[in-house]
C-alpha atoms as a PDB file:
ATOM      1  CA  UNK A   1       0.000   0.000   0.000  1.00  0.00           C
ATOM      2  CA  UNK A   2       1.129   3.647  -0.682  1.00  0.00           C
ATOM      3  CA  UNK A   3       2.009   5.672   1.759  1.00  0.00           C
ATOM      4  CA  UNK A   4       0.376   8.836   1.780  1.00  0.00           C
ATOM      5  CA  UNK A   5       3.518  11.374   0.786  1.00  0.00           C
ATOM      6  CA  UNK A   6       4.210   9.006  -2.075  1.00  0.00           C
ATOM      7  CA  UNK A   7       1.034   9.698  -3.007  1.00  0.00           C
ATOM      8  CA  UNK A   8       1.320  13.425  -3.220  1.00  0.00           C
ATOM      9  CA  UNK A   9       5.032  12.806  -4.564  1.00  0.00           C
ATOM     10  CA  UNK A  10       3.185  10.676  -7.459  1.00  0.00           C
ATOM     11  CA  UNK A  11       0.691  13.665  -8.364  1.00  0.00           C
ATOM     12  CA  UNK A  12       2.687  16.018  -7.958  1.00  0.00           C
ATOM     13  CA  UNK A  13       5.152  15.016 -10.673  1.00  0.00           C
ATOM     14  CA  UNK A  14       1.877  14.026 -12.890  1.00  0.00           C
ATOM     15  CA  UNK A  15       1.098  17.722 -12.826  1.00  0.00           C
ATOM     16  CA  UNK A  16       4.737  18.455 -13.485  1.00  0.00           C
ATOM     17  CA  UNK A  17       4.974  16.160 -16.350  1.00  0.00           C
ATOM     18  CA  UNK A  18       1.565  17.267 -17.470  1.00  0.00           C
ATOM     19  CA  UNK A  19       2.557  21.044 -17.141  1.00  0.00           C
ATOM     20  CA  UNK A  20       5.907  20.385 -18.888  1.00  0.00           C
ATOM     21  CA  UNK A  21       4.078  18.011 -21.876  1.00  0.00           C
ATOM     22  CA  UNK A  22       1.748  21.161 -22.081  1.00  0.00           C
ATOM     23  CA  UNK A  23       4.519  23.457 -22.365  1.00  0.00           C
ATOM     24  CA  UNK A  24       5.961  21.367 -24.941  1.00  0.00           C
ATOM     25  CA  UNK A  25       3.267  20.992 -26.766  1.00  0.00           C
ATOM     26  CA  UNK A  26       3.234  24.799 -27.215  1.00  0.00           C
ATOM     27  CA  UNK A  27       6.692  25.272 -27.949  1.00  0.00           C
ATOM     28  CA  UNK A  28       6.221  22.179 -30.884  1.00  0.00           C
ATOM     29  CA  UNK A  29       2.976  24.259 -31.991  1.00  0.00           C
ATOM     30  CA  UNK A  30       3.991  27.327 -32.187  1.00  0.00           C
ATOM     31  CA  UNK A  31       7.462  26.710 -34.120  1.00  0.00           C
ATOM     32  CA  UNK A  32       5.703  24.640 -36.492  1.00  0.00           C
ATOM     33  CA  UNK A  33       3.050  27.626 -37.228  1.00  0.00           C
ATOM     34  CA  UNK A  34       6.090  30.444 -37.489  1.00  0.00           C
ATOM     35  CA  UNK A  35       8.192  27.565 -39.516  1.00  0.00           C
ATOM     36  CA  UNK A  36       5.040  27.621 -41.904  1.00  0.00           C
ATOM     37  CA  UNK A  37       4.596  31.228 -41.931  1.00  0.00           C
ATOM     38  CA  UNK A  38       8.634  32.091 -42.617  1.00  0.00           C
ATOM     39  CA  UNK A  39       8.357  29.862 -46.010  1.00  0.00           C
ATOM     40  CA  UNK A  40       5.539  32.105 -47.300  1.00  0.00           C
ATOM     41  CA  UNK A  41       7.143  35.098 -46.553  1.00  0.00           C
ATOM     42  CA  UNK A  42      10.539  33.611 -48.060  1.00  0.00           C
ATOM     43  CA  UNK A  43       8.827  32.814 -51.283  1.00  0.00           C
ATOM     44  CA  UNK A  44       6.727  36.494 -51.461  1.00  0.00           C
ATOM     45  CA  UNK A  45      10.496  37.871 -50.381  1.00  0.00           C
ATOM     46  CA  UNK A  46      12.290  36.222 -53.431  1.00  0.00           C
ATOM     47  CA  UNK A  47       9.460  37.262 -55.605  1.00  0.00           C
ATOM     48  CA  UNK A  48       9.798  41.051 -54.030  1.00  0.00           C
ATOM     49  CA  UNK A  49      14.113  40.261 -54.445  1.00  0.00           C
ATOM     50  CA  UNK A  50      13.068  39.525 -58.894  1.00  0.00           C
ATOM     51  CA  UNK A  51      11.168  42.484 -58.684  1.00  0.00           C
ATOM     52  CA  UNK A  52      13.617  44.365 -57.034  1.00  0.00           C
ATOM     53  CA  UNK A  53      16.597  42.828 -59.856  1.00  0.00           C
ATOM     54  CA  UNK A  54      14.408  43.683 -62.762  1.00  0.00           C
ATOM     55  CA  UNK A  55      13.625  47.520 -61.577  1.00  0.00           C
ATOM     56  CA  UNK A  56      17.281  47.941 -60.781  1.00  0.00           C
ATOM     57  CA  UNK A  57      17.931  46.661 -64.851  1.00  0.00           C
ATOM     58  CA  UNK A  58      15.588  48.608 -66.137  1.00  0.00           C
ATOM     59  CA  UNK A  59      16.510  51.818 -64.335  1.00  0.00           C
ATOM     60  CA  UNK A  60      19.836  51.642 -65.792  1.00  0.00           C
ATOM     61  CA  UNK A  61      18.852  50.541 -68.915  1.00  0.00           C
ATOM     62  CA  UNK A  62      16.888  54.057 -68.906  1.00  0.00           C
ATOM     63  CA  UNK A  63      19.461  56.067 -67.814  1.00  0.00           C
ATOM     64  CA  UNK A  64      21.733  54.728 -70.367  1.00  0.00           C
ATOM     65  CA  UNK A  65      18.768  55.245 -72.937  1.00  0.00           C
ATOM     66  CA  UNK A  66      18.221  58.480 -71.711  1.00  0.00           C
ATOM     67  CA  UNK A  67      22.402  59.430 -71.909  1.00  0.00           C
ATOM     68  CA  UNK A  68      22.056  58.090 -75.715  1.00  0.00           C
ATOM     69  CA  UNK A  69      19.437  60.690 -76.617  1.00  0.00           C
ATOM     70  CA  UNK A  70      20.918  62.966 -75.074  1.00  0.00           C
ATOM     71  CA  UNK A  71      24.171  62.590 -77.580  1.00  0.00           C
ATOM     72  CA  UNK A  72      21.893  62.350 -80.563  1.00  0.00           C
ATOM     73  CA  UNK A  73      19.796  65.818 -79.650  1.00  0.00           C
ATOM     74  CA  UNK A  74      23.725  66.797 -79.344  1.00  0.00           C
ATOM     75  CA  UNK A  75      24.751  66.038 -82.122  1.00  0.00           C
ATOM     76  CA  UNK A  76      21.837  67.161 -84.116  1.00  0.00           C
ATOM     77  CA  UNK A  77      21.866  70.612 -82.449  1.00  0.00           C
ATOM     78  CA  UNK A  78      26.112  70.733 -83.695  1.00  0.00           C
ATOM     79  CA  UNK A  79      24.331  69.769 -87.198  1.00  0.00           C
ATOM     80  CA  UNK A  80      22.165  71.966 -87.469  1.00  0.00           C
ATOM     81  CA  UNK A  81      24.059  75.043 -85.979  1.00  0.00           C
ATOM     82  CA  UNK A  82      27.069  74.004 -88.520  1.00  0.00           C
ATOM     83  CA  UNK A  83      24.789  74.537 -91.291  1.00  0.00           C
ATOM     84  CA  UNK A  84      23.352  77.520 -90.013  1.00  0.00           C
ATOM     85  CA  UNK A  85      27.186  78.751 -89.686  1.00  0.00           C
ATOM     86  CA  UNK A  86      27.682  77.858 -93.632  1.00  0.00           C
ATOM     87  CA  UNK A  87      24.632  78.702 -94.952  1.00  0.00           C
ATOM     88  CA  UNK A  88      25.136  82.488 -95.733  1.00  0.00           C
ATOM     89  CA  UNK A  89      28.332  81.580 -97.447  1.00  0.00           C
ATOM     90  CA  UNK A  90      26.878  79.010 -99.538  1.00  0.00           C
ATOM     91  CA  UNK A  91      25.373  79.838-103.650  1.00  0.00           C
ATOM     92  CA  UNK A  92      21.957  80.977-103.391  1.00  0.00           C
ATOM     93  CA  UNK A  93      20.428  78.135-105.287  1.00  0.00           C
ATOM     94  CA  UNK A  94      21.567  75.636-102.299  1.00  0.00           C
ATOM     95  CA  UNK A  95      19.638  78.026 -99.565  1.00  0.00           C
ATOM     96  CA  UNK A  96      16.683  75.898 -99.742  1.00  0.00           C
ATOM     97  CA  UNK A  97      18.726  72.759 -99.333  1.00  0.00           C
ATOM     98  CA  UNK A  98      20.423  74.292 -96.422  1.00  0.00           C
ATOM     99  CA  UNK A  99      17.112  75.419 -94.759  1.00  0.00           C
ATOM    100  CA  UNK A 100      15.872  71.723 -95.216  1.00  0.00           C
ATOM    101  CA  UNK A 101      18.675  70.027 -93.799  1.00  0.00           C
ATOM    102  CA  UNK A 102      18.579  72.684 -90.798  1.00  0.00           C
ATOM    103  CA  UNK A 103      14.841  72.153 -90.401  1.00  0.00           C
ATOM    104  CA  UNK A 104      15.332  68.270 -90.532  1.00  0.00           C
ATOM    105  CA  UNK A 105      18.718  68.260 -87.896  1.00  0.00           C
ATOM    106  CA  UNK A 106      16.147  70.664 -85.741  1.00  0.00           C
ATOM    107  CA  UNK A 107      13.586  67.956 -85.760  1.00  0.00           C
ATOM    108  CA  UNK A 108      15.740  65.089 -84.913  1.00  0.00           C
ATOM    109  CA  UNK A 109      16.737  67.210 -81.989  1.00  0.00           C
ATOM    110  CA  UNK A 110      13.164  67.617 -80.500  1.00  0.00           C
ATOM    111  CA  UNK A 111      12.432  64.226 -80.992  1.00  0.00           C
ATOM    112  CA  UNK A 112      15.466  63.141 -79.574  1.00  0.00           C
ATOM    113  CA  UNK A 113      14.756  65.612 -76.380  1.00  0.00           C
ATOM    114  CA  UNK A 114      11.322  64.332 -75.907  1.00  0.00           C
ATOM    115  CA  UNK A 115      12.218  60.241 -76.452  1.00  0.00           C
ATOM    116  CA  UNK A 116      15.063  61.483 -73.497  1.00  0.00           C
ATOM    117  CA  UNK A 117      12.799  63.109 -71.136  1.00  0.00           C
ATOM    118  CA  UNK A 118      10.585  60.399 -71.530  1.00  0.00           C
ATOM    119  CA  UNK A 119      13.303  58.151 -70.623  1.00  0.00           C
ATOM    120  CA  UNK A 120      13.979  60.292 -67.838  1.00  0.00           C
ATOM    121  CA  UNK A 121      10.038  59.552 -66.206  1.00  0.00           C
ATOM    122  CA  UNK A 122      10.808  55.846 -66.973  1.00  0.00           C
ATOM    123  CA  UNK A 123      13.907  55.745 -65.333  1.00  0.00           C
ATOM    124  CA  UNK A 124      12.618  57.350 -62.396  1.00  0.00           C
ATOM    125  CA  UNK A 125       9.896  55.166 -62.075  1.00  0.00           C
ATOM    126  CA  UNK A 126      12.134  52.235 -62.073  1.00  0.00           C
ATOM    127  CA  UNK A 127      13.730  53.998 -58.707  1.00  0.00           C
ATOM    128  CA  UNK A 128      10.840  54.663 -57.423  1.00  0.00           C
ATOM    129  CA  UNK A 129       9.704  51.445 -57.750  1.00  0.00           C
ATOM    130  CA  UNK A 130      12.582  49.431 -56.552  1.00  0.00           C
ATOM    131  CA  UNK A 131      12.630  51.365 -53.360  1.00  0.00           C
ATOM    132  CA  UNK A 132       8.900  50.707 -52.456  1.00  0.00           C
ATOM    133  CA  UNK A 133       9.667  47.103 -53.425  1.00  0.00           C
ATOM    134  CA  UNK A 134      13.324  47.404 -51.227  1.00  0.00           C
ATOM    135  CA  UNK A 135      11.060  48.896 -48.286  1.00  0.00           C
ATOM    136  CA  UNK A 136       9.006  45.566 -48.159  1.00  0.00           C
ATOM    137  CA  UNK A 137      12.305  43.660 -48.520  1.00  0.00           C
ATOM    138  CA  UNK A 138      13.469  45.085 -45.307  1.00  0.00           C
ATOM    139  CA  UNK A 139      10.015  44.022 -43.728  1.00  0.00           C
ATOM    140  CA  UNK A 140      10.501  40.539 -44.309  1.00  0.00           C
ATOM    141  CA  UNK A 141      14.352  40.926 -43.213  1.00  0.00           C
ATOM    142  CA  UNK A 142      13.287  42.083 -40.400  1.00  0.00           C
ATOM    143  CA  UNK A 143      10.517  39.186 -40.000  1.00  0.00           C
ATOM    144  CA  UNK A 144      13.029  36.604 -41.186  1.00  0.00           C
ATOM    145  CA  UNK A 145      15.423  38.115 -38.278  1.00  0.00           C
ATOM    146  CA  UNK A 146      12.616  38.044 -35.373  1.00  0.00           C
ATOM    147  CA  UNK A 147      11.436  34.777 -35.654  1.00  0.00           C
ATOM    148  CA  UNK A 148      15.018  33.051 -35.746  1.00  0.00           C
ATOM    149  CA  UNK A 149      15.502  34.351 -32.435  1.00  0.00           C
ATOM    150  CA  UNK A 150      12.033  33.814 -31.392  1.00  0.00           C
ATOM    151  CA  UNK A 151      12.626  30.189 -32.372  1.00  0.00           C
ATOM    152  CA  UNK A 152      15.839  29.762 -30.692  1.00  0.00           C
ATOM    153  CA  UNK A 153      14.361  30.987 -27.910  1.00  0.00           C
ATOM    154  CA  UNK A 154      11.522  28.397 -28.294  1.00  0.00           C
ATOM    155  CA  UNK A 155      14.273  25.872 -28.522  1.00  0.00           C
ATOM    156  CA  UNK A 156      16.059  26.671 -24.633  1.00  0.00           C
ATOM    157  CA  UNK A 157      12.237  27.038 -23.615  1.00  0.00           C
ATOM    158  CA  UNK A 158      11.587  23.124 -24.467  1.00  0.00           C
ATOM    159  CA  UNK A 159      15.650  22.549 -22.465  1.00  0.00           C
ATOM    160  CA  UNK A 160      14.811  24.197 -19.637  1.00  0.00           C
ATOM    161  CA  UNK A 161      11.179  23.649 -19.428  1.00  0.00           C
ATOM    162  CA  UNK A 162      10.063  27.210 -18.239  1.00  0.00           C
ATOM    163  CA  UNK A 163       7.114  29.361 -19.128  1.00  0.00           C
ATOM    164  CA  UNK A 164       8.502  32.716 -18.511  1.00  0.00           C
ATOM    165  CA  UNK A 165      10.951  32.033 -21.315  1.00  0.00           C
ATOM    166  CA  UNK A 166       8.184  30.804 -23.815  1.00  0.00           C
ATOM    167  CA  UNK A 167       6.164  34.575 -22.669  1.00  0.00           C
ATOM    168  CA  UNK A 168       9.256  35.902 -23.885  1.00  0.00           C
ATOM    169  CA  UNK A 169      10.310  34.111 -26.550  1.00  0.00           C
ATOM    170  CA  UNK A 170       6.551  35.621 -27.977  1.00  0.00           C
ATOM    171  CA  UNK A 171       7.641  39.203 -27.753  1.00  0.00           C
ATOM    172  CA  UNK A 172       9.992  38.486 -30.757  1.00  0.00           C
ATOM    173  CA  UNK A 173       7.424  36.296 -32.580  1.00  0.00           C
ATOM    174  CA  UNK A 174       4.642  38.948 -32.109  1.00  0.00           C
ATOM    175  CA  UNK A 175       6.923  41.470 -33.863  1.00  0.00           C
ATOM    176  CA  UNK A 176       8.472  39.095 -36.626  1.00  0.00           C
ATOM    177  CA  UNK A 177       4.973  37.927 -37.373  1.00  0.00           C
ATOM    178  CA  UNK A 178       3.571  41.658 -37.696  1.00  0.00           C
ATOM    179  CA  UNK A 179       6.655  42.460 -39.793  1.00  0.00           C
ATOM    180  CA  UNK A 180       5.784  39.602 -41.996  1.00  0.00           C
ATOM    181  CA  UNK A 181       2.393  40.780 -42.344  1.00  0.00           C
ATOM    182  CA  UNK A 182       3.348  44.393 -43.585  1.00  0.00           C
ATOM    183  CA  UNK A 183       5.518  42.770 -45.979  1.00  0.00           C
ATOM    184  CA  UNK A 184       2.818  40.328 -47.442  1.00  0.00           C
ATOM    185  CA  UNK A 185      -0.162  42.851 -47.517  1.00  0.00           C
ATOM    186  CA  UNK A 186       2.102  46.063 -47.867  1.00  0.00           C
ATOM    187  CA  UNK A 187       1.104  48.048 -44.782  1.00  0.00           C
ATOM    188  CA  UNK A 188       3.765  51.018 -44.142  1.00  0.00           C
ATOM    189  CA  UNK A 189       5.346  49.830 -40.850  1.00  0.00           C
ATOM    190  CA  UNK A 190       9.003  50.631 -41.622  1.00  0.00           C
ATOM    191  CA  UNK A 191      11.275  51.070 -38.452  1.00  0.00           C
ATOM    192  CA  UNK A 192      13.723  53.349 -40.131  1.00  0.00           C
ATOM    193  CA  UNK A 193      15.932  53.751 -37.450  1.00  0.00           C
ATOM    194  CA  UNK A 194      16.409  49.836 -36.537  1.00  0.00           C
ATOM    195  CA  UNK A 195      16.958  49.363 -40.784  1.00  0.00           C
ATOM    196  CA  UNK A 196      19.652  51.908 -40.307  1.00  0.00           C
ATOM    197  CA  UNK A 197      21.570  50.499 -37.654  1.00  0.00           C
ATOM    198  CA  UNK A 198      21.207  46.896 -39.266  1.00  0.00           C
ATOM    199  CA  UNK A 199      22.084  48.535 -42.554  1.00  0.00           C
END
């Protein structure tokens, strides 16, 4: 027969185990759910990181664009004021010639200028773009950065088997999971100051 302090001693470590299986049980749920929720943000991130690549391109693809037309409205303008230079010494009989080639350099000039400054909207769109795209890169960063330490935090909650760490460990998950969230639906949390010091 049992005495009656090995009873107690018996149901007292079933609550213990109990608590600690619960406890467990949380730690296993939870870093399975943030586990789940870092690959979707890794694949919307690498989809952002494309986007990011192909804005970056095409920026600089502009600005070269833009750095071409500018040479050809150059080069037209030296055209045209060279012939402007030579007309009055050229035979009258060539002044029409002269005035058509003039008119036709002139052209090519303002086309040029207007292809270039459209080049110019294009290429700034590009920036602005890839820094919208760059700000929602940071957010899942920032996410990615959270809920590693969140879950390594998780992991010395399951060794040591207390609660108060697990409370804590959730302060790092709250914010890596509302990170996350701004990156996936675009909401316009953006620490600045923590992005410059990690920066």
């Amino acid at each position: 027969m049992l005495e009656p302090q090995d009873v107690i001693d018996q149901a007292a470590e079933a609550a213990e185990d109990a608590k600690t299986a619960r406890l467990n049980a949380a730690v296993a749920v939870t870093v399975a759910v943030l586990a789940t929720f870092m690959g979707i943000c890794k694949v919307k991130d690498d989809n952002i990181v494309q986007g990011m690549q192909q804005a970056q391109v095409n920026k600089l693809d502009y600005w070269a664009y833009y750095q071409a037309r500018n040479i050809r409205a150059d080069v037209a303008e030296a055209a045209a004021t060279q012939l402007e230079l030579a007309k009055p010494g050229a035979p009258a009989a060539q002044a029409d010639a002269y005035e058509k080639a003039i008119a036709g350099y002139r052209t090519k000039q303002a086309d040029q200028l207007k292809k270039r400054d459209e080049l110019k909207v294009l290429a700034e769109t590009a920036q602005s773009t890839y820094e919208s795209l760059n700000r929602r890169d940071d957010q899942f960063d920032l996410s990615d950065a959270l809920l590693a330490i969140a879950i390594a935090l998780l992991a010395v909650t399951a060794l040591t088997r207390l609660w108060p760490l697990y409370v804590v460990a959730m302060v790092p998950t709250f914010f890596g999971v509302l990170m996350g969230v701004a990156g996936l639906i675009e909401l316009p949390i953006h620490p600045n100051m923590l992005f410059k010091l990690l920066a």
